[in-house]
N, C-alpha and C. Protein backbone atom coordinates (compact mmCIF):
# COMPACT_ATOMS: atom_id res chain seq x y z
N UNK A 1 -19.46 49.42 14.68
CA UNK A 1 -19.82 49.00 13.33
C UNK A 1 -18.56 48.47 12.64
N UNK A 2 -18.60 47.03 11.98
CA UNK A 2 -17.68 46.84 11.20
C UNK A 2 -17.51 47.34 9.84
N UNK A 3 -16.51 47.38 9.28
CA UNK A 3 -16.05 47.73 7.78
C UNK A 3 -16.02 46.69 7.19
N UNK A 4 -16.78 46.73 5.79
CA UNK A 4 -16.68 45.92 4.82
C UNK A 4 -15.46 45.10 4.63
N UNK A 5 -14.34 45.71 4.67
CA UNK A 5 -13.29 44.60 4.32
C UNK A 5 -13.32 43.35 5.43
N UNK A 6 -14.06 43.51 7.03
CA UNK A 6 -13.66 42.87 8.13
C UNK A 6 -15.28 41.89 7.88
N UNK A 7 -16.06 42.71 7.16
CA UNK A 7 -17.36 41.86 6.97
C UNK A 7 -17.13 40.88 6.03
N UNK A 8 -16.53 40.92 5.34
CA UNK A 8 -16.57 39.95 3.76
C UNK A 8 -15.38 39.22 4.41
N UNK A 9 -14.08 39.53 4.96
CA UNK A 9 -13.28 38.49 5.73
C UNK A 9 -13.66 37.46 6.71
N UNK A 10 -14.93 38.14 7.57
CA UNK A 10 -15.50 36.89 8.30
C UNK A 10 -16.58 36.01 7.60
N UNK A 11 -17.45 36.25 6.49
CA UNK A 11 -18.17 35.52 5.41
C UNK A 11 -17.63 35.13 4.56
N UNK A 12 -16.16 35.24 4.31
CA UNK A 12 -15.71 34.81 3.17
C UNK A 12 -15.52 32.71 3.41
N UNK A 13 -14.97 32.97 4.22
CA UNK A 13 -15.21 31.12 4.92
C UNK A 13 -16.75 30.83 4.65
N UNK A 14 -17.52 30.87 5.16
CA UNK A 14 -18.50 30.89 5.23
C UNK A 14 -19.47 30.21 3.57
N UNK A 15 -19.35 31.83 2.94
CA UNK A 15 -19.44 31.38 1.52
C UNK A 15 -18.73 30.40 0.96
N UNK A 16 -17.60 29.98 0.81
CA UNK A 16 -17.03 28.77 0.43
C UNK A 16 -17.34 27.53 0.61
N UNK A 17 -17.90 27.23 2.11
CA UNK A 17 -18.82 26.38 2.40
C UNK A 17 -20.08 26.45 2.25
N UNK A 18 -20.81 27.14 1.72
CA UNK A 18 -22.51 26.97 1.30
C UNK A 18 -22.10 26.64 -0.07
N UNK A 19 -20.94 27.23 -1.16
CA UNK A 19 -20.62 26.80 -2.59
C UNK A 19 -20.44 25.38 -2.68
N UNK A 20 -19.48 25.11 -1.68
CA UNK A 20 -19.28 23.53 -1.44
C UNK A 20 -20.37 22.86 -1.30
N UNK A 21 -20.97 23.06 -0.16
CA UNK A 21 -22.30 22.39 0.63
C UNK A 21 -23.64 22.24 -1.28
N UNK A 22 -23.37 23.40 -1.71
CA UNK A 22 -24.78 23.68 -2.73
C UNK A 22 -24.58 22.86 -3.52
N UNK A 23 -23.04 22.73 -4.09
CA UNK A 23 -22.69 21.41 -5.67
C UNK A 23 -22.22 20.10 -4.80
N UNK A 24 -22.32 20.30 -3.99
CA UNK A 24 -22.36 18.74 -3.11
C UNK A 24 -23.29 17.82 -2.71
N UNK A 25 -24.62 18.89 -2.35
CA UNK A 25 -25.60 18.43 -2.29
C UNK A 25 -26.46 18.16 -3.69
N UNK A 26 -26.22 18.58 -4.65
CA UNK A 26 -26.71 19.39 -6.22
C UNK A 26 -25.97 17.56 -6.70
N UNK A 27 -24.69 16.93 -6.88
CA UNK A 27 -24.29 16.12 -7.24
C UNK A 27 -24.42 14.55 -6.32
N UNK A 28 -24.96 15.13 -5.13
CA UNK A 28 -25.03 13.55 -4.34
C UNK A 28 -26.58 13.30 -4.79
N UNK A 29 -27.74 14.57 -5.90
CA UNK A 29 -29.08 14.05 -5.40
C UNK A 29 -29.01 13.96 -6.94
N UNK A 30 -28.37 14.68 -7.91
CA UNK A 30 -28.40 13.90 -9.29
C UNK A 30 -27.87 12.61 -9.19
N UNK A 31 -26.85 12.03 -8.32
CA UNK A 31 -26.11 10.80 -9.03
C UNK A 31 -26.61 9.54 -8.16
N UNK A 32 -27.46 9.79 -6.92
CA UNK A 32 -28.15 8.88 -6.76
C UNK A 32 -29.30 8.72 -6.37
N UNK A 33 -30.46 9.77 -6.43
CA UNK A 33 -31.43 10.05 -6.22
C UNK A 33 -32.14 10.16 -7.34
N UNK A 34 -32.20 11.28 -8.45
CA UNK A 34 -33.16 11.40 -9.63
C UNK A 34 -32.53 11.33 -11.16
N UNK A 35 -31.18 11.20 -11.06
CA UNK A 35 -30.69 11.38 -12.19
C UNK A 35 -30.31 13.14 -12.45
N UNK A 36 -30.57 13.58 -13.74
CA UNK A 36 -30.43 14.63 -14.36
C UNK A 36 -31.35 15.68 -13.40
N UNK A 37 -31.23 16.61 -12.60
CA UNK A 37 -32.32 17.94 -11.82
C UNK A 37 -32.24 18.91 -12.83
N UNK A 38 -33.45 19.67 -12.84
CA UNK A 38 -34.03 20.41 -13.87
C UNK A 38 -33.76 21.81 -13.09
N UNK A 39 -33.82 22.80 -13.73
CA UNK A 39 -33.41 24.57 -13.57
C UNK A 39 -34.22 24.43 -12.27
N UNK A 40 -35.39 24.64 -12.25
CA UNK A 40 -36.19 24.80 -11.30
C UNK A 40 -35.58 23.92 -9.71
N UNK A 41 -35.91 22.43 -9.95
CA UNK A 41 -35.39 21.39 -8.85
C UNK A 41 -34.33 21.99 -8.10
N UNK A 42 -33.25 22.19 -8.98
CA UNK A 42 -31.72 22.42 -8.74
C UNK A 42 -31.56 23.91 -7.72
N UNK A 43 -32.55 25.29 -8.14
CA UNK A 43 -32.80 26.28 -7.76
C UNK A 43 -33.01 25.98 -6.46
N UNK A 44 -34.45 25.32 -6.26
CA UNK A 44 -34.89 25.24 -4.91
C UNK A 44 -34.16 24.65 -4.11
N UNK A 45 -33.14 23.46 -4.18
CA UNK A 45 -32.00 23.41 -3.23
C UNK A 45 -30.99 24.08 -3.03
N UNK A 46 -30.46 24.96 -3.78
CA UNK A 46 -29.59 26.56 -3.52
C UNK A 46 -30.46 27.31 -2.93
N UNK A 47 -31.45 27.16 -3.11
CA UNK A 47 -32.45 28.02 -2.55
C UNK A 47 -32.76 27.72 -0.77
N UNK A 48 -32.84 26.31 -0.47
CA UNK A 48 -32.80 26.03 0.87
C UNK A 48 -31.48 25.99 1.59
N UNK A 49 -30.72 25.55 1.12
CA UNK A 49 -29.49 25.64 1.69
C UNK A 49 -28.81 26.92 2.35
N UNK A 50 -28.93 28.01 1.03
CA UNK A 50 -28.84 29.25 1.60
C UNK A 50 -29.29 29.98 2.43
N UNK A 51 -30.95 29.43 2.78
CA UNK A 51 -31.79 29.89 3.56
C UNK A 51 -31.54 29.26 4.80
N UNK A 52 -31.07 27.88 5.04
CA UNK A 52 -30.95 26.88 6.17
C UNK A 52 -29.44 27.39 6.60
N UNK A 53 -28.18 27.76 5.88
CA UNK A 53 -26.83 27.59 6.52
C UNK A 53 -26.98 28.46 8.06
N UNK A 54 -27.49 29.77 7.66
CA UNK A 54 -27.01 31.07 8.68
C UNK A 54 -27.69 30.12 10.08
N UNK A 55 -29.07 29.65 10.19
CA UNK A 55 -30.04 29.11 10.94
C UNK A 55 -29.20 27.76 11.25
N UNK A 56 -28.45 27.13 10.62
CA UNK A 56 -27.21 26.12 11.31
C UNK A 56 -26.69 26.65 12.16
N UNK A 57 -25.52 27.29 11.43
CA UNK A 57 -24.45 27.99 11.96
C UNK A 57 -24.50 28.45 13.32
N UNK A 58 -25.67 29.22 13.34
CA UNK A 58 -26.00 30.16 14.68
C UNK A 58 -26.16 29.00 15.70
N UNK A 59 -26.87 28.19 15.39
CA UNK A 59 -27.43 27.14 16.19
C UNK A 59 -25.91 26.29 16.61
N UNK A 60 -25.18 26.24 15.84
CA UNK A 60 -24.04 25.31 16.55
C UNK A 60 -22.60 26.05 16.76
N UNK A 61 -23.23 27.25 17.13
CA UNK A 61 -22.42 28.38 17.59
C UNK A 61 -20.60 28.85 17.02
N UNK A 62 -21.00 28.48 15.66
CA UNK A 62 -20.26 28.83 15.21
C UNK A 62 -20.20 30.09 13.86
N UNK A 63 -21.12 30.74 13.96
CA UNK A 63 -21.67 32.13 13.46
C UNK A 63 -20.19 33.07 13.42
N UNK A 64 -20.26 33.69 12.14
CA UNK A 64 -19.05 34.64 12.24
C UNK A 64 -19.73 36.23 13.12
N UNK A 65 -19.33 36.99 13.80
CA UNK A 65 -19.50 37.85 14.50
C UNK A 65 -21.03 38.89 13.70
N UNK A 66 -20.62 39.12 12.35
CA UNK A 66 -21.92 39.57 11.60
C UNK A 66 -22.93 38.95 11.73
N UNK A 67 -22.84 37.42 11.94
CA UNK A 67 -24.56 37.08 11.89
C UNK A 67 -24.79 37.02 12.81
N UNK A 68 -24.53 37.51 13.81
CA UNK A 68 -24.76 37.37 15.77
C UNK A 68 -25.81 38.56 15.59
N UNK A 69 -27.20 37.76 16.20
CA UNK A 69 -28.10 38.74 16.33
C UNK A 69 -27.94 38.87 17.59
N UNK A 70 -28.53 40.48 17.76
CA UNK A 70 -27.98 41.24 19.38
C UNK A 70 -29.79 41.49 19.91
C-alpha cells in the first residue's frame, strides 16, 4: 500500500495536466466555437475531461502506478 505523500506525488503531474487540458479546452471552444459558455456548458466539459483523462492515460500507458488497475 502506498502513502499519501507518494499518492498525491504521482497525481500531482497528472492534475496539472487535466487543469491545463480543462481551461484549454474551456478557451479554444469559447473563442472559436460558441462564443461566451454558460455555468452549465462549461461544467459538462470539466465534467468529461475528468471522466475521459484516467481512461486516456491508462490506454497510452502512461498511468501513474495508483491508477494501475490489478
Amino acid at each position: 500500500m502506498t502513502s499519501t505523500t507518494e499518492k498525491v506525488r504521482q497525481l500531482a503531474p497528472h492534475w496539472g495536466v487535466m487543469f491545463v487540458l480543462m481551461f484549454g479546452t474551456l478557451a479554444l471552444v469559447e473563442r472559436f466555437i460558441t462564443g461566451e459558455l454558460g455555468f452549465l456548458p462549461s461544467l459538462v466539459v470539466v465534467i468529461v475531461i475528468a471522466l475521459a483523462y484516467p481512461a486516456v492515460v491508462r490506454a497510452l500507458g502512461v498511468a501513474p502506478p495508483v491508477w494501475e488497475r490489478s
